[in-house]
Protein backbone atom coordinates (compact mmCIF):
# COMPACT_ATOMS: atom_id res chain seq x y z
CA UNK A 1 55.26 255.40 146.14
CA UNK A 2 56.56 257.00 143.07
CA UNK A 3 55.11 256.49 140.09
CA UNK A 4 57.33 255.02 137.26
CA UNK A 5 56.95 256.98 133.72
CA UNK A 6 58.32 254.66 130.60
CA UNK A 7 60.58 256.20 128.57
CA UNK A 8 59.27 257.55 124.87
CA UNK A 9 59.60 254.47 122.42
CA UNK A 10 62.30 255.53 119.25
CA UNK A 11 60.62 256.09 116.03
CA UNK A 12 61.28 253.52 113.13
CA UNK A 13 63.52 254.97 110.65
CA UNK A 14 61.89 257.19 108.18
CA UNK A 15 61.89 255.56 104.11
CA UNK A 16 61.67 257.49 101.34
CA UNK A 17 59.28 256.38 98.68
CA UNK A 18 60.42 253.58 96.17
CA UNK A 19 63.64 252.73 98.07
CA UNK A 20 63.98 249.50 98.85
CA UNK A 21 65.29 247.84 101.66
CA UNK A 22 68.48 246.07 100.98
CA UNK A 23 70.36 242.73 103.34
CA UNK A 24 72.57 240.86 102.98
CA UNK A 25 72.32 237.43 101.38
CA UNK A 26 71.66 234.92 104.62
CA UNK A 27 74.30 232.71 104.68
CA UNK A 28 73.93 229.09 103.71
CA UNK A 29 73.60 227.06 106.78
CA UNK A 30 77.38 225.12 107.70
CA UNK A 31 76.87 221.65 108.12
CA UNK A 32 79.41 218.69 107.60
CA UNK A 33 78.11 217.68 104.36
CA UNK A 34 78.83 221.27 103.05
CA UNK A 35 82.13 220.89 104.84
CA UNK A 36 82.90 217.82 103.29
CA UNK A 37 81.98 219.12 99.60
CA UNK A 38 84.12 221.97 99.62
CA UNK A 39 86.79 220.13 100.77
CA UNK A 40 86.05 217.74 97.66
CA UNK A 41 85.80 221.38 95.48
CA UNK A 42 89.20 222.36 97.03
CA UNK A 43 91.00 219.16 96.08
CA UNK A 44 89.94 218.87 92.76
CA UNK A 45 90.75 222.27 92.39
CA UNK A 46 93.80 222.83 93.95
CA UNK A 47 94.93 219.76 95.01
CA UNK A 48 95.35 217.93 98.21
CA UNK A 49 98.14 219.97 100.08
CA UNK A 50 95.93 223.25 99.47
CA UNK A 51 92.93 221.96 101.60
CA UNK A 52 93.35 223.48 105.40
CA UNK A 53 90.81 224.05 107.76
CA UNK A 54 91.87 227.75 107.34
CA UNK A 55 91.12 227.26 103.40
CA UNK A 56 87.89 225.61 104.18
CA UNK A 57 86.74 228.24 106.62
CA UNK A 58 87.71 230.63 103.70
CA UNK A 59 85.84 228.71 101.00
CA UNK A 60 82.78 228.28 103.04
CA UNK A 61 82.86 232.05 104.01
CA UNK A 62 83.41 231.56 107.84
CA UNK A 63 86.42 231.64 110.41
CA UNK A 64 87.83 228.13 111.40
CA UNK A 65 86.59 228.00 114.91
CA UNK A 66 82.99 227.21 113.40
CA UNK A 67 84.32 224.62 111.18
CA UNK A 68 85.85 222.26 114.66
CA UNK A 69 81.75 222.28 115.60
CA UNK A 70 81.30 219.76 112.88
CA UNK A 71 84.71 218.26 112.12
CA UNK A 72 87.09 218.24 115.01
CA UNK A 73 90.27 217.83 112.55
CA UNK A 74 92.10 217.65 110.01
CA UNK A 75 92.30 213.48 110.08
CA UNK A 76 88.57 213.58 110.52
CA UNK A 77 88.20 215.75 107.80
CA UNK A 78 90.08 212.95 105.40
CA UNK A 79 87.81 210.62 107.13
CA UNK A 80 84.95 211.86 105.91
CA UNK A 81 86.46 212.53 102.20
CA UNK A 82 87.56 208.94 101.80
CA UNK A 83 83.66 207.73 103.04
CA UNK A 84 82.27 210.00 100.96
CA UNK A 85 83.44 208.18 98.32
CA UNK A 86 83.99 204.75 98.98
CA UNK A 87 80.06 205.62 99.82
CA UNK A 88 80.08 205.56 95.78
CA UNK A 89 81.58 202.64 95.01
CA UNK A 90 79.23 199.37 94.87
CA UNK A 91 80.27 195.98 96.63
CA UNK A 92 79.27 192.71 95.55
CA UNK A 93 77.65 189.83 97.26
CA UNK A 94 80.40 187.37 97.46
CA UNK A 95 79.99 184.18 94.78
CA UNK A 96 83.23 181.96 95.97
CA UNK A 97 83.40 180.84 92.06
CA UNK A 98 83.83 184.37 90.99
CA UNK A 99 86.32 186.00 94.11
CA UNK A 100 89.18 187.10 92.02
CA UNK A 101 87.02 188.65 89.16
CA UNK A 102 85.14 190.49 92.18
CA UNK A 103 88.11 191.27 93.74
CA UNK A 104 89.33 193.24 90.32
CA UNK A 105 86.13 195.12 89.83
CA UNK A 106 86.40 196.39 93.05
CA UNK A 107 89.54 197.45 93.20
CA UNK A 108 88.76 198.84 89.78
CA UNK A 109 85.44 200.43 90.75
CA UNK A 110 87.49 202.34 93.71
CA UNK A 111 90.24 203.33 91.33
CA UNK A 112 87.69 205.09 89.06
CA UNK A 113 86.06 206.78 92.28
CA UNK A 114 89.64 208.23 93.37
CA UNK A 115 89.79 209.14 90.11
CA UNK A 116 86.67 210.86 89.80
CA UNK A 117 87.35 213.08 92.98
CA UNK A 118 91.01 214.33 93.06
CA UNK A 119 93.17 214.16 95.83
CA UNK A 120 90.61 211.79 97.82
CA UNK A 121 93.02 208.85 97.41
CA UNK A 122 95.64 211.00 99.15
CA UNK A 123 93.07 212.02 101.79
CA UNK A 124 92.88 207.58 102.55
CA UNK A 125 95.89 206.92 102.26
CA UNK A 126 96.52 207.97 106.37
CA UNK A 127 92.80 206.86 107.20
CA UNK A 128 91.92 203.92 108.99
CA UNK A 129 88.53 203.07 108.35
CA UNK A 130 86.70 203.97 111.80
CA UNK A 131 83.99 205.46 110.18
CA UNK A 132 80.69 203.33 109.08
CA UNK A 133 81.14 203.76 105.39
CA UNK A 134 85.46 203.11 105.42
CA UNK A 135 84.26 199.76 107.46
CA UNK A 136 81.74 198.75 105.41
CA UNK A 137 84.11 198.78 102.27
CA UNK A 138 87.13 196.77 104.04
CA UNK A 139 84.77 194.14 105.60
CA UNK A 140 83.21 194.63 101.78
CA UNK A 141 86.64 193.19 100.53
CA UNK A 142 87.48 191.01 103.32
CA UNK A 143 83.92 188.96 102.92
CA UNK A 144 85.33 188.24 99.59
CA UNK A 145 89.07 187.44 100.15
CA UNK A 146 86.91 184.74 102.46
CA UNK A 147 84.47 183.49 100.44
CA UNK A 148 87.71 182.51 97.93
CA UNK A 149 89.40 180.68 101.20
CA UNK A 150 91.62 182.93 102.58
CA UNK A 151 92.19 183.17 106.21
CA UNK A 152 90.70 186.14 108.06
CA UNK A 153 94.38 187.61 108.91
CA UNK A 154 95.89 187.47 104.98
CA UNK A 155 92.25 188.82 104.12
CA UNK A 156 92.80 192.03 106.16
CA UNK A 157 96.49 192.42 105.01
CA UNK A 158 94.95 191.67 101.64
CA UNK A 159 92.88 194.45 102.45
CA UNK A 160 95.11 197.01 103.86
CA UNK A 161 98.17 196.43 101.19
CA UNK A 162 95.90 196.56 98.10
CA UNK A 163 94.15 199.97 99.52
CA UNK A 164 97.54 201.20 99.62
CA UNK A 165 98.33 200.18 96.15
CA UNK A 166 95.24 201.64 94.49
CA UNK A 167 95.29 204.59 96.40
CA UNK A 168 98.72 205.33 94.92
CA UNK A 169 97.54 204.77 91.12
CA UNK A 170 95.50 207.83 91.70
């Protein structure tokens, strides 16, 4: 049997006296929310057409690859923008004597969150709702368009036309 020797461990590296050791900032951790708020930063900024995932990756101070771990594309991307702030945007409890006046406010309410966040009105305009927040807001405005008698289909074409509409005010 032969014996086995280890090998002599390295040294640490020597330090001279008062010099301190200097890193690199750690990077903030990526996460979909911090997607989602630069994208918000790079609308308002530069508008809508200047958002990319490229441009994100760039913003956020890593290569696009990482960004498709939390948002798999661009349409999911919008997705998220146009939750994010219908999130903001309170809806009623539907009073059938008081539809159309809740109607208004809402649609007003949703114009002044577009407003408030550039280019997030573009961002819904090619978004179906999927998302829990998106449905939440149309079956917000649908419960109302019913509790004022309208039928279920004009209610969602209700819906979907006036979302167009306000979106475009933007």
């Amino acid at each position: 049997m032969t014996e086995r020797r280890d090998a002599p461990r390295p040294r640490p590296p020597l330090r001279l006296r008062g010099a301190r050791e200097t890193q690199a900032p750690r990077k903030e951790r990526l996460t979909t929310d911090r997607i989602v708020d630069a994208a918000m930063s790079l609308m308002a900024t530069h508008g809508y057409d200047a958002v990319s995932m490229r441009s994100l990756a760039r913003e956020l101070g890593t290569g696009p690859a990482s960004l498709y771990t939390y948002v798999a594309n661009r349409e999911e991307l919008d997705q998220l923008v146009m939750e994010r702030v219908v999130a903001e945007v309170r809806l009623p409890e539907p009073e059938p004597e008081r539809w159309q006046e809740q109607i208004k406010q809402l649609l007003r309410d949703i114009l002044d969150a577009y407003r408030a966040h550039p280019g997030s009105a573009r961002a819904a305009m090619g978004t179906i709702p999927t998302g829990e927040g998106g449905l939440v807001g149309a079956e917000g405005m649908i419960a109302l368009c019913l509790a004022g008698g309208i039928t279920p289909q004009a209610a969602a074409w209700f819906c979907d036309l006036v979302s167009l509409y306000v979106g475009g005010l933007e």
